[in-house]
N, C-alpha and C. Protein backbone atom coordinates (compact mmCIF):
# COMPACT_ATOMS: atom_id res chain seq x y z
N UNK A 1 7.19 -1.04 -8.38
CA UNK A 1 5.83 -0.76 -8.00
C UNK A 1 5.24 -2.00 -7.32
N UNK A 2 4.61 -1.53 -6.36
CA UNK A 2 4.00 -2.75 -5.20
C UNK A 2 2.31 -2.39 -5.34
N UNK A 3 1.49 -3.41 -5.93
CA UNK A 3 0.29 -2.92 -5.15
C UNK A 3 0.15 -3.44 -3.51
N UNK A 4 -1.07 -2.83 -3.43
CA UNK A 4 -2.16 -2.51 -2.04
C UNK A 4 -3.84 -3.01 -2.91
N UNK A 5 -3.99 -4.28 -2.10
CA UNK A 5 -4.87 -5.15 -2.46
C UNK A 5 -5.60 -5.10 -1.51
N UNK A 6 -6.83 -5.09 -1.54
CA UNK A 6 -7.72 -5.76 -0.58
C UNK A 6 -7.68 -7.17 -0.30
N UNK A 7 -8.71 -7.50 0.75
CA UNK A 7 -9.18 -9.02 0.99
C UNK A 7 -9.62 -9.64 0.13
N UNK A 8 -10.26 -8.82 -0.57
CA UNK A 8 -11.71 -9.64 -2.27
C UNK A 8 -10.43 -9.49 -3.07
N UNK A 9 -9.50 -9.31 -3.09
CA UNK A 9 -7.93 -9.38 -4.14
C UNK A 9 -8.33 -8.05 -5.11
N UNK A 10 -9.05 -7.47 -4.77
CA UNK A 10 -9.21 -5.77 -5.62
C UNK A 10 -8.11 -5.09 -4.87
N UNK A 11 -7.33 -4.39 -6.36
CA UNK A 11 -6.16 -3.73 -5.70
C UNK A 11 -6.96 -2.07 -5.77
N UNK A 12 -6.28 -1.52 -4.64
CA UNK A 12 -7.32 0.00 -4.53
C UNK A 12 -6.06 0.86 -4.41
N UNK A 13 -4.73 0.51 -4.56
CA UNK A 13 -3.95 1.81 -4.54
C UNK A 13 -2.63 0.80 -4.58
N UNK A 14 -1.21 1.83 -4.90
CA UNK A 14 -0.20 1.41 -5.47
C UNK A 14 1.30 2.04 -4.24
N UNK A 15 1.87 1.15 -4.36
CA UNK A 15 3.37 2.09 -3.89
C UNK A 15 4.35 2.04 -4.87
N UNK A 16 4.91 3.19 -5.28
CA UNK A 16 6.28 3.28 -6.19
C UNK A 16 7.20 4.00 -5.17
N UNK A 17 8.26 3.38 -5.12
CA UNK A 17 9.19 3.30 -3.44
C UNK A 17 8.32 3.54 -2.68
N UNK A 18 8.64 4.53 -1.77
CA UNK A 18 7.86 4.82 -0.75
C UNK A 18 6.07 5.45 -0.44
N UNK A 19 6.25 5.75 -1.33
CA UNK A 19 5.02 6.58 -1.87
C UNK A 19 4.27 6.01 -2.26
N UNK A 20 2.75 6.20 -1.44
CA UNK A 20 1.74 5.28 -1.93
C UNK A 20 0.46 6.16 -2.76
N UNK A 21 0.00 5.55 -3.19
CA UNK A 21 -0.98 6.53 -4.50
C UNK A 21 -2.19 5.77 -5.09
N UNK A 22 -3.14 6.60 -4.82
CA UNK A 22 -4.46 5.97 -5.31
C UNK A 22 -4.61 5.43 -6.47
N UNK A 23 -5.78 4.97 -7.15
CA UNK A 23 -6.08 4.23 -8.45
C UNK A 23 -5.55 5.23 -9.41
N UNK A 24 -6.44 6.57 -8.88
CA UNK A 24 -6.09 7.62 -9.99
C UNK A 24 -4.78 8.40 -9.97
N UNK A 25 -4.16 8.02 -9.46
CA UNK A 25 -2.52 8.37 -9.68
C UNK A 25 -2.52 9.69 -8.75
N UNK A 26 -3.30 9.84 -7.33
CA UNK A 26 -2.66 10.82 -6.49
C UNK A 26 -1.90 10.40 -5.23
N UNK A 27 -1.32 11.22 -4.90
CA UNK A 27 -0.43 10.73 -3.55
C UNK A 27 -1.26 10.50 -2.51
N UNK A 28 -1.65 9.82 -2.01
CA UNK A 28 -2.14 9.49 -0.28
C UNK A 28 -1.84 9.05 0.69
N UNK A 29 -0.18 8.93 0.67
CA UNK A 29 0.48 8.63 1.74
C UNK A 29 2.23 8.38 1.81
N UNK A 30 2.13 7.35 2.55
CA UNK A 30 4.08 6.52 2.44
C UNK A 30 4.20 5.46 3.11
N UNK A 31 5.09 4.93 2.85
CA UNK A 31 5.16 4.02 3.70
C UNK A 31 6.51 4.05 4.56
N UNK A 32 6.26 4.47 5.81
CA UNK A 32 7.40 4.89 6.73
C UNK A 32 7.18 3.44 7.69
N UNK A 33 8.83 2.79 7.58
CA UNK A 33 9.04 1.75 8.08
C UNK A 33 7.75 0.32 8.52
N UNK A 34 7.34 0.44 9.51
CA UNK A 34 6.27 -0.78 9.65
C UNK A 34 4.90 0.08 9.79
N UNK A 35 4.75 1.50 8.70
CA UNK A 35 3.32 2.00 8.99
C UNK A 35 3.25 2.17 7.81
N UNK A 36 2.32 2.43 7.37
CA UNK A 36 1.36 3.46 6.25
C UNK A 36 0.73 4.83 7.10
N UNK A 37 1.28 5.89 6.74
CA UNK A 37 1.06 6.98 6.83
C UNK A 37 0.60 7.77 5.96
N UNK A 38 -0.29 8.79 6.25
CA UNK A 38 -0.92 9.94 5.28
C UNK A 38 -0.17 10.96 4.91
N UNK A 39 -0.72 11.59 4.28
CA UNK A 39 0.12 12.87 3.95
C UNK A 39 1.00 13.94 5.09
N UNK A 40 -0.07 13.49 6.19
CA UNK A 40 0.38 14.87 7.01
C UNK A 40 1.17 14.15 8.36
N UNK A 41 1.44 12.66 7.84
CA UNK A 41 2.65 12.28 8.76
C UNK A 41 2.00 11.42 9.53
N UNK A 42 0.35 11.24 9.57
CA UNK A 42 -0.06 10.19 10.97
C UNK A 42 -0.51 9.08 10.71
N UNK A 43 -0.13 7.90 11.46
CA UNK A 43 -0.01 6.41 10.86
C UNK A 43 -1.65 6.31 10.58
N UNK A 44 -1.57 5.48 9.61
CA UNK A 44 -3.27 5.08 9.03
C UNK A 44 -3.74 3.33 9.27
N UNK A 45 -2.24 2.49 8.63
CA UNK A 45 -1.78 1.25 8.90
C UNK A 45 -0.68 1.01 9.25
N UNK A 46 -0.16 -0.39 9.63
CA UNK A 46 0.58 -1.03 9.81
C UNK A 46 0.66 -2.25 8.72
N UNK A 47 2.13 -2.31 8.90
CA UNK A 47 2.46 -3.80 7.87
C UNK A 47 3.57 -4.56 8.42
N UNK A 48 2.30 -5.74 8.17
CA UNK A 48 3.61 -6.57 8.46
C UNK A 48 4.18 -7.72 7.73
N UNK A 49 5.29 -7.92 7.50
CA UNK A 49 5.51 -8.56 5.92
C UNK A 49 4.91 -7.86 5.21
N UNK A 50 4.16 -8.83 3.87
CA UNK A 50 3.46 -7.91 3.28
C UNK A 50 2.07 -7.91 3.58
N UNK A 51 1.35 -8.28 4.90
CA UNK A 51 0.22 -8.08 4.85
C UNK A 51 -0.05 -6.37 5.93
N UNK A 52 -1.25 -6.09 5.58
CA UNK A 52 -1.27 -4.22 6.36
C UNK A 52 -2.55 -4.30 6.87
N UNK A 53 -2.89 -3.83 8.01
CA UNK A 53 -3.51 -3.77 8.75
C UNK A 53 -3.91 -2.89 9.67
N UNK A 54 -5.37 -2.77 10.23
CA UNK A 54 -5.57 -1.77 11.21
C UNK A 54 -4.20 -1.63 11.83
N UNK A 55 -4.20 0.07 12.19
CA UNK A 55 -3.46 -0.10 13.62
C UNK A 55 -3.42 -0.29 14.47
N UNK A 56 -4.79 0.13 15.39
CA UNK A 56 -5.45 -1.00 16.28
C UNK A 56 -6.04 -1.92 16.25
N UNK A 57 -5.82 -2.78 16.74
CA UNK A 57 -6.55 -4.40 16.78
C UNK A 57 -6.00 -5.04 15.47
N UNK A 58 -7.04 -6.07 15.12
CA UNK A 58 -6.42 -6.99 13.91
C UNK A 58 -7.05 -7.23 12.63
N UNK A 59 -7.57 -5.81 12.90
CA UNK A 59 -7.98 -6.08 11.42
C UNK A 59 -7.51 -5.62 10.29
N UNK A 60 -7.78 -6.82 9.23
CA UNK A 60 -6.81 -7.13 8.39
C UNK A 60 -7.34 -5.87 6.75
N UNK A 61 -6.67 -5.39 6.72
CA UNK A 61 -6.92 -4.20 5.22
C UNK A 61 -6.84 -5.00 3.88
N UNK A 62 -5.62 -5.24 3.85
CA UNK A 62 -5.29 -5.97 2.62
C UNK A 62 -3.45 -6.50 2.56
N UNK A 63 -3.20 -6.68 1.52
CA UNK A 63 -1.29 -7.49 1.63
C UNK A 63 -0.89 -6.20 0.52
N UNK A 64 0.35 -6.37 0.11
CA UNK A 64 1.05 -5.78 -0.78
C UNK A 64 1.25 -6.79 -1.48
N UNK A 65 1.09 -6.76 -3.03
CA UNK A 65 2.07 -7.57 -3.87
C UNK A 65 3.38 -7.14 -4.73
N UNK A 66 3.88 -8.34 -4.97
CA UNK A 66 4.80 -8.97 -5.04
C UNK A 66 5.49 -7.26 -5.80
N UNK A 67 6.67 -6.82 -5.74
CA UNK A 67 7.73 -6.21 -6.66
C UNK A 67 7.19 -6.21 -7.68
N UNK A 68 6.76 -5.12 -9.12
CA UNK A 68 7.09 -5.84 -10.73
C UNK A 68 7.60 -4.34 -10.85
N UNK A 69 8.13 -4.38 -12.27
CA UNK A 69 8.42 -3.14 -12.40
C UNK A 69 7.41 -2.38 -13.80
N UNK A 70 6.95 -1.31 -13.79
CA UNK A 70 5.91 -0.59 -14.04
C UNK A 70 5.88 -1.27 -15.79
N UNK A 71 6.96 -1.33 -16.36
CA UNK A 71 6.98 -1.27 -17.83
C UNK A 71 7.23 -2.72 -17.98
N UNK A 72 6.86 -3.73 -17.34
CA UNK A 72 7.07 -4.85 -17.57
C UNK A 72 6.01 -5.52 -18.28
N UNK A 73 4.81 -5.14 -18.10
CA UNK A 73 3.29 -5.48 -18.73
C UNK A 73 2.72 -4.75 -20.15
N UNK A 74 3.92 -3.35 -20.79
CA UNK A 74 3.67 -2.82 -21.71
C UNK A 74 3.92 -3.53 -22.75
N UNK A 75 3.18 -3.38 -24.07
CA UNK A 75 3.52 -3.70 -25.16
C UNK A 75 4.63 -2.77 -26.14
């Protein structure tokens, strides 16, 4: 699991593989190669490394962090 962080470091949505998913655990997209795409297939962002961004121009959305895996923070 990767979050999707903003600029203010508030994370607002998650990817588990490909699949990206809101706070509240619904699907809202993927991540197909160097985009973020919606459900119905049309790019929303771009990424590069891990930072994502408008698709036009340069503005900046937020980064992905780092890999952890989901059950690593459970007690």
């Amino acid at each position: 699991m990767r979050g999707l962080v903003d600029r203010k470091g508030e994370q607002f949505a998650y990817l588990i593989g490909n699949v990206l998913y809101t706070m509240d655990g619904e699907p809202s997209g993927r991540l197909e190669g160097e985009a973020i795409v919606d459900l119905a297939g049309k790019p929303v962002w771009r990424v590069v490394g891990d930072g994502v961004y408008a698709i036009h121009g340069l503005e900046t959305i937020g980064y992905l962090t780092e890999e952890r895996r989901d059950d690593a923070h459970r007690d």
